[in-house]
Protein backbone atom coordinates (compact mmCIF):
# COMPACT_ATOMS: atom_id res chain seq x y z
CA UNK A 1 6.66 -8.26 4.26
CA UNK A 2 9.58 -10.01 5.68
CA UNK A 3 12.22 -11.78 3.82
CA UNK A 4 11.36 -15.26 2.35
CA UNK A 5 10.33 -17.88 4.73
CA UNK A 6 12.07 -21.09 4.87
CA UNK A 7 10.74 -24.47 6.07
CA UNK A 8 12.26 -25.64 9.62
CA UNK A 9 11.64 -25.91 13.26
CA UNK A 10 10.21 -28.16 15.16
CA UNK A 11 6.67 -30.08 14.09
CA UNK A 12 3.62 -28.74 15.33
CA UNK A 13 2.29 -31.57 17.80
CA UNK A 14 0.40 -29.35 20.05
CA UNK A 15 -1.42 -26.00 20.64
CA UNK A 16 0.18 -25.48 23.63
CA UNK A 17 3.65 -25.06 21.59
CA UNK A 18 1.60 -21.77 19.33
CA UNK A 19 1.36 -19.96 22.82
CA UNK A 20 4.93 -21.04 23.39
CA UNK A 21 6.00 -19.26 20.55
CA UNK A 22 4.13 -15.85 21.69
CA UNK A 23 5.14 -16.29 25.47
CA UNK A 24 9.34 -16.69 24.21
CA UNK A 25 8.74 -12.62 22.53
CA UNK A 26 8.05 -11.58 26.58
CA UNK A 27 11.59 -9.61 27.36
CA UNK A 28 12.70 -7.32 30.54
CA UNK A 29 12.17 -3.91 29.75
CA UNK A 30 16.03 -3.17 29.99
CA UNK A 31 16.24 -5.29 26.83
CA UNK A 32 13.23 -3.77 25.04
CA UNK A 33 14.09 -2.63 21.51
CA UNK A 34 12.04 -0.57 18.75
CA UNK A 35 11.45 -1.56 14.94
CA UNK A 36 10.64 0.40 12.11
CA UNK A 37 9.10 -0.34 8.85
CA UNK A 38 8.25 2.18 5.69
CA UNK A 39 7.25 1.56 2.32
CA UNK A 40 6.85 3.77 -0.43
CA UNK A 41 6.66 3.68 -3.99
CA UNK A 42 9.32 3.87 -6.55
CA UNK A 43 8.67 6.17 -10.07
CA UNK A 44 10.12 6.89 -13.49
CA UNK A 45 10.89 10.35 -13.12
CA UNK A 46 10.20 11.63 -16.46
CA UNK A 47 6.70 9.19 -17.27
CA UNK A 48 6.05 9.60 -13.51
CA UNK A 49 4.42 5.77 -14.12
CA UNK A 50 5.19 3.11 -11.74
CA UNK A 51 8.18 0.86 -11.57
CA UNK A 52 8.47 -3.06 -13.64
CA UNK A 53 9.99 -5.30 -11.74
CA UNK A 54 12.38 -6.28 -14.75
CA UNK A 55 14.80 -2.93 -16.96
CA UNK A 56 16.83 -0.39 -17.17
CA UNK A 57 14.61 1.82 -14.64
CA UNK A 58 13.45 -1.11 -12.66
CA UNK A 59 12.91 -2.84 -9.13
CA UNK A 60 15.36 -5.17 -9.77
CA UNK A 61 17.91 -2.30 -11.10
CA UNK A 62 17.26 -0.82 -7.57
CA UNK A 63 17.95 -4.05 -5.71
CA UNK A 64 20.86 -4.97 -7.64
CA UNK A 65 22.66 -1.71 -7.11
CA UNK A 66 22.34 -1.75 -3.62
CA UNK A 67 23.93 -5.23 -3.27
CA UNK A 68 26.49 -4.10 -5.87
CA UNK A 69 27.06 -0.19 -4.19
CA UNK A 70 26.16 -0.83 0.05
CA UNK A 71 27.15 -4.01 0.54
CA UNK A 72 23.46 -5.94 1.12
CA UNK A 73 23.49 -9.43 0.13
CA UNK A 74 20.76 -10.45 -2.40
CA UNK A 75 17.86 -12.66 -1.44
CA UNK A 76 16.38 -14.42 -4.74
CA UNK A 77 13.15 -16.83 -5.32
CA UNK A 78 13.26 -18.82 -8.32
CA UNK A 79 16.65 -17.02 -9.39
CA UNK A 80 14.99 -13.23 -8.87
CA UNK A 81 16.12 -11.18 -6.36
CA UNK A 82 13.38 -10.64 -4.21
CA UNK A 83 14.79 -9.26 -0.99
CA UNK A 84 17.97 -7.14 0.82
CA UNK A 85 19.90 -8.22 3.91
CA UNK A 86 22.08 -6.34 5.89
CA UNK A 87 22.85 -6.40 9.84
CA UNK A 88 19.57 -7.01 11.02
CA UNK A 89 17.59 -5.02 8.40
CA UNK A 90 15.89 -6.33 5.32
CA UNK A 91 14.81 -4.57 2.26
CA UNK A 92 11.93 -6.37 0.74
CA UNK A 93 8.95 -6.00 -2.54
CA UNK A 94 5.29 -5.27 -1.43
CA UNK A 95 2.99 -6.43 -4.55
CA UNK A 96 3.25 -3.83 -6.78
CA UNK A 97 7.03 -3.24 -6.47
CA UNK A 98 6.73 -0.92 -3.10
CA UNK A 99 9.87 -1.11 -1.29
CA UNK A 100 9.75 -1.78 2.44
CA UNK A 101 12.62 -1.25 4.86
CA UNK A 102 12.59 -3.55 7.97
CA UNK A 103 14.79 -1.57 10.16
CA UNK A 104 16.48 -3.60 12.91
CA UNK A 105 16.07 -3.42 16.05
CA UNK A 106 17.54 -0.77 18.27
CA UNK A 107 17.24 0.81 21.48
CA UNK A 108 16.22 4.61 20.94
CA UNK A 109 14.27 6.76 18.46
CA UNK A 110 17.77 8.24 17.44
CA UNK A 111 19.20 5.32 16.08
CA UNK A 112 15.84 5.12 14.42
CA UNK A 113 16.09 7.86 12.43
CA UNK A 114 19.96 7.67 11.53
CA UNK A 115 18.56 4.15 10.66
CA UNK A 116 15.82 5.62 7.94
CA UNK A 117 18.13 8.63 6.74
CA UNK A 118 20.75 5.95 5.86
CA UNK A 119 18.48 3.88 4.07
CA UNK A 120 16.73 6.75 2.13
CA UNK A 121 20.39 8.33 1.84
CA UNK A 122 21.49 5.01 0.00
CA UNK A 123 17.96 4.33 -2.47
CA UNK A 124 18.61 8.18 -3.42
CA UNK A 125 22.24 7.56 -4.80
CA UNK A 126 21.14 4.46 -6.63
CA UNK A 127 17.79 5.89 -7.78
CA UNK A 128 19.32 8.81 -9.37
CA UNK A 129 21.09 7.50 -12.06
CA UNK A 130 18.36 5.41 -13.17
CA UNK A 131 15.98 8.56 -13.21
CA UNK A 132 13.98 6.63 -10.82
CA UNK A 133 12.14 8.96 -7.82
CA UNK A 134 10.48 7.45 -4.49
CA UNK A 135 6.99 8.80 -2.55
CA UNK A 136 6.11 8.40 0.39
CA UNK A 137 2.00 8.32 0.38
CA UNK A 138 -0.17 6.38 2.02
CA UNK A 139 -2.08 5.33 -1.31
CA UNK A 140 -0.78 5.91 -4.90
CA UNK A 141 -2.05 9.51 -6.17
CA UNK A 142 -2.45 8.82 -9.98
CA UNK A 143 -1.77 5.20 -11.12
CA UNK A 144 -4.65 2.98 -11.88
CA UNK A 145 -4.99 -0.72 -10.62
CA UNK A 146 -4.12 -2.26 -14.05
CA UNK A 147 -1.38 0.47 -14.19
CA UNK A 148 0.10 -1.17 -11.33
CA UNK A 149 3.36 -4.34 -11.47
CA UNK A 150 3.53 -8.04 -9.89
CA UNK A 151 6.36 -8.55 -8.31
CA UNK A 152 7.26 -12.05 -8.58
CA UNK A 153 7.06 -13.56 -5.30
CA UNK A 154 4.95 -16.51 -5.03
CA UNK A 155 2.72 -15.96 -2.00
CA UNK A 156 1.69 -12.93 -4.08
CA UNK A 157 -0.23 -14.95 -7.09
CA UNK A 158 -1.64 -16.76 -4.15
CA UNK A 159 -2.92 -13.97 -2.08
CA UNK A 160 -4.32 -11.99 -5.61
CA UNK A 161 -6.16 -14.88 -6.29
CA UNK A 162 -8.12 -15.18 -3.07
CA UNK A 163 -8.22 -11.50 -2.06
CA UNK A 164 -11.29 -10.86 -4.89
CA UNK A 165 -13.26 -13.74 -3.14
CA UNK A 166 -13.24 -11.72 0.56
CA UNK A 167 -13.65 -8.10 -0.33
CA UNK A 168 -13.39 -5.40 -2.98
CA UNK A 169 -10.53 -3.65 -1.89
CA UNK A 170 -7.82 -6.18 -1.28
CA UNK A 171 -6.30 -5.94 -4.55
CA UNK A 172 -5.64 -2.18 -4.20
CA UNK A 173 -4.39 -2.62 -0.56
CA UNK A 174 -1.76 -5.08 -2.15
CA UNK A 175 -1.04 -2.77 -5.02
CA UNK A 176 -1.41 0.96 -3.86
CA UNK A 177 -0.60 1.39 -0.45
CA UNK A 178 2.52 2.12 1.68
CA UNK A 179 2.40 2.60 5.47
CA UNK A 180 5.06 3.22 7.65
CA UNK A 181 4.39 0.72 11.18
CA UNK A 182 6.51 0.48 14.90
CA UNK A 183 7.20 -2.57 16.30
CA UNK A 184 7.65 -3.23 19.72
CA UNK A 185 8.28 -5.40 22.98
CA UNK A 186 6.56 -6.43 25.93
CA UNK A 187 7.28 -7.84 29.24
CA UNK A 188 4.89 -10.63 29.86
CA UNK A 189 1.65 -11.42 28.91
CA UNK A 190 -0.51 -8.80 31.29
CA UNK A 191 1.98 -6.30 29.63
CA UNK A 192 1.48 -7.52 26.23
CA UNK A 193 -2.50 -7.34 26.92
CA UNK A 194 -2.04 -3.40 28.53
CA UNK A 195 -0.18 -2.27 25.60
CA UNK A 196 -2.22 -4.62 22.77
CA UNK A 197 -5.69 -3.51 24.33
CA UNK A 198 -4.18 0.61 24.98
CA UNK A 199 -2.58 0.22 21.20
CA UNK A 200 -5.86 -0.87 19.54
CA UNK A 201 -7.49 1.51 21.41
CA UNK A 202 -5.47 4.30 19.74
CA UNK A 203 -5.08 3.17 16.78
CA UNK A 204 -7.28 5.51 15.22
CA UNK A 205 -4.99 8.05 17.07
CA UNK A 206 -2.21 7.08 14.32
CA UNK A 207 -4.30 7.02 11.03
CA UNK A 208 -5.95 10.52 11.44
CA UNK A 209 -2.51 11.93 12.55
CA UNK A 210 -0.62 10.05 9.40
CA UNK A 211 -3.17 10.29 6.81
CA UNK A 212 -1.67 10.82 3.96
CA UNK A 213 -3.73 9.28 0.81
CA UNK A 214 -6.79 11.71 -0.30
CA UNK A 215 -6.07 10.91 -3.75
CA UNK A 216 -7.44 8.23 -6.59
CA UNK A 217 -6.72 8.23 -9.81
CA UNK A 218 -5.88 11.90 -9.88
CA UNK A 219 -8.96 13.08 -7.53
CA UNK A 220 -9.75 13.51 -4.35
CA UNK A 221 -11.27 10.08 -3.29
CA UNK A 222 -13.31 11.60 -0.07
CA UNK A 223 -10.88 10.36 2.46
CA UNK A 224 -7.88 12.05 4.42
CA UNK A 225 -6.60 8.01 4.51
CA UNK A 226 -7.77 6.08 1.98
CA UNK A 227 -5.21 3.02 3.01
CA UNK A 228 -6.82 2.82 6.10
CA UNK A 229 -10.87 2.42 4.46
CA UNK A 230 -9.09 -0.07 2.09
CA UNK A 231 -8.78 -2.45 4.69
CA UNK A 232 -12.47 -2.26 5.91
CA UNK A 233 -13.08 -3.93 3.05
CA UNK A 234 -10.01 -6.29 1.84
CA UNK A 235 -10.95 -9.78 3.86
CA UNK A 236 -13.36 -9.80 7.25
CA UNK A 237 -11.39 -12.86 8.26
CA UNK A 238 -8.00 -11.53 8.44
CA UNK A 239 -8.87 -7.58 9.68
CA UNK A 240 -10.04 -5.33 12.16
CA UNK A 241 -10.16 -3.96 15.64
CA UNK A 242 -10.06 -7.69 17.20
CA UNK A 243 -12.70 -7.15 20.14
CA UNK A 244 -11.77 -10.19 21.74
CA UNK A 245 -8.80 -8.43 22.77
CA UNK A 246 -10.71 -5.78 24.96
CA UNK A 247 -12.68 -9.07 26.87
CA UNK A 248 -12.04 -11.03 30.01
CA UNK A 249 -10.00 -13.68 29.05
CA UNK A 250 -7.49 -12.06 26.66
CA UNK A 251 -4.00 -13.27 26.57
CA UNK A 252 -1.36 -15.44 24.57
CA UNK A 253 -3.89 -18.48 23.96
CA UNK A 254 -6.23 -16.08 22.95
CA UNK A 255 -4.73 -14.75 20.13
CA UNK A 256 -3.86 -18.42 19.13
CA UNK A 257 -7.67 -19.35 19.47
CA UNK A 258 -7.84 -16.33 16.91
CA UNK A 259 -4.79 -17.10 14.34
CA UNK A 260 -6.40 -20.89 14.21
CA UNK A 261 -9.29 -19.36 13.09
CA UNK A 262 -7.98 -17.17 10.18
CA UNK A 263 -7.50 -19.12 6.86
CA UNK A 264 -4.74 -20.04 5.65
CA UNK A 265 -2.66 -18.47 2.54
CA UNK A 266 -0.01 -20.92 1.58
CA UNK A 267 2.51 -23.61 2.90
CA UNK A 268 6.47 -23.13 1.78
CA UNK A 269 8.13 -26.50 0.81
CA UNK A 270 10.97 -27.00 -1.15
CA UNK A 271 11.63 -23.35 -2.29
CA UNK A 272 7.91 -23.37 -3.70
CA UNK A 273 4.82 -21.62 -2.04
CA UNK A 274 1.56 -24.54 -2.00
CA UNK A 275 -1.84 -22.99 -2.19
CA UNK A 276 -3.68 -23.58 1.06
CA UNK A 277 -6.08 -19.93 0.81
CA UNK A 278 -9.30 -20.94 2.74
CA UNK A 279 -7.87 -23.89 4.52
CA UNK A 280 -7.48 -24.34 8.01
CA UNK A 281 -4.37 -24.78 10.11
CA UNK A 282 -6.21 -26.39 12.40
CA UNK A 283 -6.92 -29.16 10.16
CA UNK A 284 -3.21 -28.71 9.13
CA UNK A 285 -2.51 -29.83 12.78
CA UNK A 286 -4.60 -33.06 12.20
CA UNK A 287 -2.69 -33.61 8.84
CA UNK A 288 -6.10 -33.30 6.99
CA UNK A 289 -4.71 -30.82 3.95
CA UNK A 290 -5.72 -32.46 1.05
CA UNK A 291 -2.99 -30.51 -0.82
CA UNK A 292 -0.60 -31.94 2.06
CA UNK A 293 -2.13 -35.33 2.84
CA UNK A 294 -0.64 -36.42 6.20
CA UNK A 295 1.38 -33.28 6.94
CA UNK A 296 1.77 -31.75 9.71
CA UNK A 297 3.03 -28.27 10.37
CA UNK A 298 6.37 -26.74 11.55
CA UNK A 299 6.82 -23.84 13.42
CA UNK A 300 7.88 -21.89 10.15
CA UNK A 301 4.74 -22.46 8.87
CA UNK A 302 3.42 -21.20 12.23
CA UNK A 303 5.51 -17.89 11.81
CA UNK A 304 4.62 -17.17 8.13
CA UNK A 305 0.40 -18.19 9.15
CA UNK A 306 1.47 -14.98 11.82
CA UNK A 307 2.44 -13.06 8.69
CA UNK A 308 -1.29 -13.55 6.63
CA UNK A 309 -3.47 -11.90 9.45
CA UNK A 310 -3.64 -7.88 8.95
CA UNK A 311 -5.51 -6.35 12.20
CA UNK A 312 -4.49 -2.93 13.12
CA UNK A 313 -2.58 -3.77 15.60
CA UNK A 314 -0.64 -7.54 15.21
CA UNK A 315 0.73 -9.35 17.88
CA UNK A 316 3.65 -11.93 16.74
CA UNK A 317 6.48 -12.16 19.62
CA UNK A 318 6.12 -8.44 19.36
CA UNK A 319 3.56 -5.79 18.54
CA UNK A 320 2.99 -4.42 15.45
CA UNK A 321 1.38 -1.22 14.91
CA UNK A 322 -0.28 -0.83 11.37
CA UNK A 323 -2.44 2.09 11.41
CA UNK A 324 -0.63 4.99 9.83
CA UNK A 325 -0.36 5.81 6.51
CA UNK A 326 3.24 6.08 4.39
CA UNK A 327 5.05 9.86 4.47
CA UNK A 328 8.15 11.94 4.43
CA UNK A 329 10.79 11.25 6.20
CA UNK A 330 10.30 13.14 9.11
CA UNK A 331 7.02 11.77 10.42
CA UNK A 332 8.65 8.24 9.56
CA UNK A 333 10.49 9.07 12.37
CA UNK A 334 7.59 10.23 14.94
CA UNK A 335 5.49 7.43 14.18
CA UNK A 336 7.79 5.40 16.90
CA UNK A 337 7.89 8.50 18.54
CA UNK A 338 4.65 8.38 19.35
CA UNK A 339 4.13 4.71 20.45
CA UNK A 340 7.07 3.92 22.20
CA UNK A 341 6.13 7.86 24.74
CA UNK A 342 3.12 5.90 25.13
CA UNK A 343 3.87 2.19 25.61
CA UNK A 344 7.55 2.06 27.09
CA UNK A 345 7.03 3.74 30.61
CA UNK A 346 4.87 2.54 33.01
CA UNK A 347 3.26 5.96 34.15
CA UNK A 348 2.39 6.95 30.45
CA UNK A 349 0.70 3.92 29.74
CA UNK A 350 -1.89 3.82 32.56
CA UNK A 351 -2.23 6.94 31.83
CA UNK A 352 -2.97 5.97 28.14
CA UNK A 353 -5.13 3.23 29.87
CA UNK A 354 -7.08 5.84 31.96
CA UNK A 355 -7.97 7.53 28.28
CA UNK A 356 -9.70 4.49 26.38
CA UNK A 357 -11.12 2.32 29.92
CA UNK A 358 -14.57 3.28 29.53
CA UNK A 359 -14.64 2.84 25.24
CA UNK A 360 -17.00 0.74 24.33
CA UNK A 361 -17.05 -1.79 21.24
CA UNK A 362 -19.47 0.54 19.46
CA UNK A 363 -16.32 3.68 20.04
CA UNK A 364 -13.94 1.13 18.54
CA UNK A 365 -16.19 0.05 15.65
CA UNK A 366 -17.11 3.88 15.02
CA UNK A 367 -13.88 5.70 15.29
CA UNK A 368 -12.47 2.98 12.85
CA UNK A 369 -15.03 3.64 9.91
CA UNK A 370 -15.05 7.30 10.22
CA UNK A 371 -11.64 8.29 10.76
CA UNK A 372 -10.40 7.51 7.28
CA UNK A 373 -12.53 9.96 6.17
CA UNK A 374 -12.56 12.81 8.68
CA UNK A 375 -9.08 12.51 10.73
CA UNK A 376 -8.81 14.53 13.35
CA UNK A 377 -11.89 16.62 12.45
CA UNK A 378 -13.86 12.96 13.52
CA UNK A 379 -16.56 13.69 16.38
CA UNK A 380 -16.18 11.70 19.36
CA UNK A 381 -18.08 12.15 22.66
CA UNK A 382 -17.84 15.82 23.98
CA UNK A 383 -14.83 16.59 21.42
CA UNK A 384 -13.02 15.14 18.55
CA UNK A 385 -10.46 12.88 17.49
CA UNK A 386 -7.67 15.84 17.36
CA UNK A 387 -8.82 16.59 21.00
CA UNK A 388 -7.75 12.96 22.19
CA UNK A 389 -4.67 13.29 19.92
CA UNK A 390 -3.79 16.32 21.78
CA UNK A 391 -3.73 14.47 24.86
CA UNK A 392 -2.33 11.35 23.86
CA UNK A 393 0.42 13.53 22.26
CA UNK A 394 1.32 15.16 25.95
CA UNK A 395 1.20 11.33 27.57
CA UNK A 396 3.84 10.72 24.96
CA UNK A 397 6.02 13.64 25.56
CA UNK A 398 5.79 12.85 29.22
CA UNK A 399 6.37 8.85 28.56
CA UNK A 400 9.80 10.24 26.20
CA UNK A 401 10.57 12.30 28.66
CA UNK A 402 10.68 10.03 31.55
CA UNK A 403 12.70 7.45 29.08
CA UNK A 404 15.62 10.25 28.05
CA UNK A 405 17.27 8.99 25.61
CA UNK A 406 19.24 11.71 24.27
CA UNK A 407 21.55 12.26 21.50
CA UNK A 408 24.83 14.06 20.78
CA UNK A 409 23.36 17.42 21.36
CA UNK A 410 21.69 16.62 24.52
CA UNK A 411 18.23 16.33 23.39
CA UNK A 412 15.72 13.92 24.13
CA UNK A 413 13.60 11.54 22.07
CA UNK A 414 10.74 14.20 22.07
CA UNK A 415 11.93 15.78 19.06
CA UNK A 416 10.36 13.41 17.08
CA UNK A 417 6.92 14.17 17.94
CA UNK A 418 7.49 18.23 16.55
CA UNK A 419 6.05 17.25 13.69
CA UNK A 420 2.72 15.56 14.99
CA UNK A 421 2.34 18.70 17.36
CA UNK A 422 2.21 21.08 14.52
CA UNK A 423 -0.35 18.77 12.79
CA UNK A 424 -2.67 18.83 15.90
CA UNK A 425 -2.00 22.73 16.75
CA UNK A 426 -3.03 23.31 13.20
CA UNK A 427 -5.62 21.03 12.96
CA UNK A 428 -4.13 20.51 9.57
CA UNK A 429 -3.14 16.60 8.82
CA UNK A 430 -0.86 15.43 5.41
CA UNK A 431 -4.10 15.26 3.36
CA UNK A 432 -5.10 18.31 4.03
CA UNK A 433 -2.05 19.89 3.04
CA UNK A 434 -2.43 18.21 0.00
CA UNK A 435 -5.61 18.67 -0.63
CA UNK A 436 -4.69 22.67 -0.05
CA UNK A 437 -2.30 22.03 -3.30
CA UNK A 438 -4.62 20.77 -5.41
CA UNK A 439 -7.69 23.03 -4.60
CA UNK A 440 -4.69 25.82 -5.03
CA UNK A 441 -1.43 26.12 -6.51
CA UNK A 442 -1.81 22.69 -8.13
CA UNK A 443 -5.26 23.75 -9.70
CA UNK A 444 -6.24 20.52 -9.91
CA UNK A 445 -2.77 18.32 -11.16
CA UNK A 446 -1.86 15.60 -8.70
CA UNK A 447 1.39 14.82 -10.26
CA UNK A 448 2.83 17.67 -9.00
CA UNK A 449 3.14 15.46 -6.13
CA UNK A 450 5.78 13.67 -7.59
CA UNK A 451 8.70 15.95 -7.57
CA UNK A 452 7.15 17.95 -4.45
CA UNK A 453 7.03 14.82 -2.42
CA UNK A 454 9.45 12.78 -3.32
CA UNK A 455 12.67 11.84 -0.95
């Protein structure tokens, strides 16, 4: 989640100034950057249970000592800090206390990961005195729902009120999962389509390669990424595989058609989030909220209704990818790896075009509900889904290879993706590493994971 919103810009009059918005993220390739986001989940060391927001070994200890120690200036709602900022990077709360690095934006997967190591470097040094560990998983291996923390941010108690009327599982997804996602830039609206329809496409890709979350509870839950099922069942309106986005037609009012279609979450005035869950901000537009009589919107509140809709892949004036499950640090760094080899050079992506063209709505549909639960092991056509990983891992290589970028010892950005080509080599994803422990060594105790896993 980004830092919190505020209420500005100009008043929404029009929907030709929504496409606006989308059409000013189109940049020239020279000035193309990457973004990287990871959450994962803080722990007391010695109960291994997960962190309050207020105490001694807290959230809010965390946040405080890395204003007090690094220099990041506090961001607060209703006098608690809430949120980190620091030279284009923001440290923010997921629900249940999961802390997110939004890394800025930069040009090369080097700077990424001197980015992350940094970061991780710095919540070490003030996580250690306060006996306080961090995991990176994509779902959380032991704790139970009601085990689980609010962080007090406002569009939170608005969201976990209206997540239990759309779906079963959107409570968890706000309170036990951590994903690491890429965000990146495109040149115009065919590009944006290419890279949104070839992203989508792949998505699945990303989740068997990442998953990372077989446990519940202390047990294996039957998935190799349970945070990916989660969100086939957290809110119909809000997530998905978007099919519109493979149809005739697709492009930047498109999407809008889309986002004025999702309901709405909340309105920020005033410092205070208004509860507008199952409005619409299309009768926003009219001034027809009851809770707003007469309002109108501005374009913040355009920006944060961007924020509420949780497809796999999410187009604001960039694309977000949101299919991989939270890990270790060094497949934090090939997730961008991965996307940018296939999205940033021209001859990669139709290449990565040429591998999804003929996929029908029916692939799409099925490679999303099965690939939580099988990864890479999935069926698909004549193969699997670790066959098509295979090959979308060499159009990567080849897109990183064209791009070299390379760092102080002379090598490329293709590093990154070591670690993904020993998971499809092996056949052997996160979860089934872990699932290896526990069968084995572990006989049976999850919270080993804890001090195995932890940064």
């Amino acid at each position: 989640m980004s830092a919190p919103p505020q209420s500005k810009g100009d008043p929404i009059t029009g929907k030709e100034q929504l496409v606006r918005y989308l059409e000013t993220g189109a940049k020239p390739a020279a000035d193309w950057r990457i973004g990287t986001e990871h959450e994962k989940f803080g722990f007391e060391r010695t109960t291994l249970q997960s962190l309050p927001y207020d105490g001694t070994a807290s959230i809010r200890a965390i946040l405080e000592g890395m204003s007090e120690r690094f220099g990041w200036t506090l961001s607060k709602e209703n006098g608690k800090p809430v949120a980190l900022v620091k030279g284009g990077c923001n440290i923010t709360l997921e629900p249940g206390g999961q802390l997110e690095l939004s890394g800025a934006p930069v040009e090369n997967l080097h700077q990424t990961c001197a980015e992350v190591n940094t970061h991780l470097a710095e919540v070490k040094e003030v996580c250690d005195p306060l006996n306080v560990g961090m995991l990176g998983l994509g779902f959380a291996p032991t704790w139970r729902r009601e085990d689980m923390n609010w962080m007090p941010k406002g569009r939170y108690k608005i969201m976990s009120d209206y997540m239990p009327k759309k779906g079963n599982l959107g409570l968890d997804m706000m309170l036990r999962t951590c994903t690491v996602q890429t965000n990146l830039d495109f040149a115009d609206e065919r590009d944006m389509v290419r890279k949104f329809r070839v992203s989508l496409a792949l998505q699945p890709l990303a989740t068997a390669l990442f998953a990372n979350s077989p446990f519940t509870e202390g047990k294996p839950n039957g998935f190799k990424s349970y945070r990916s099922h989660i969100w086939t069942d957290t809110d119909p309106d809000r997530c998905g595989i978007l099919p519109f986005v493979f149809e005739d037609g697709m492009g930047f009012e498109r999407h809008v058609d889309y986002m004025l279609d999702v309901p709405m979450y909340f309105v920020y005035r005033d410092g205070k989030y208004i509860d507008c869950s199952g409005l619409s901000f299309r009768d926003f537009m009219e001034g027809r909220l009851d809770v707003l009589p007469g309002e109108i919107p501005l374009m913040s509140d355009w920006e944060d209704h961007l924020t509420t809709a949780f497809p796999e892949v999410r187009l604001k004036r960039y694309l977000e990818m949101r299919g991989a499950d939270g890990g270790p640090w060094r497949r934090l760094c090939a997730l961008p790896a991965f996307w940018v080899g296939l999205l940033y050079d021209e001859t990669a992506l139709s290449a990565a075009e040429d591998l999804v063209r003929d996929w029908t709505l029916e692939d799409h549909e099925y490679l999303r509900a099965e690939v939580p639960r099988q990864a890479l092991a999935t069926p698909f056509r004549q193969g699997t889904v670790g066959d098509l990983a295979t090959r979308a891992l060499e159009i990567a290589s080849e897109g990183l290879q064209a791009r070299s970028r390379q760092n102080d010892e002379g090598m490329d950005e293709r590093i990154f993706l070591d670690v993904l080509r020993e998971i499809v080599i092996t056949g052997q994803t996160p979860a089934d590493e872990l699932l290896s422990l526990y069968h084995g060594r572990w006989q049976g105790d999850v919270s080993h994971i804890f001090e195995e896993f932890q940064y």
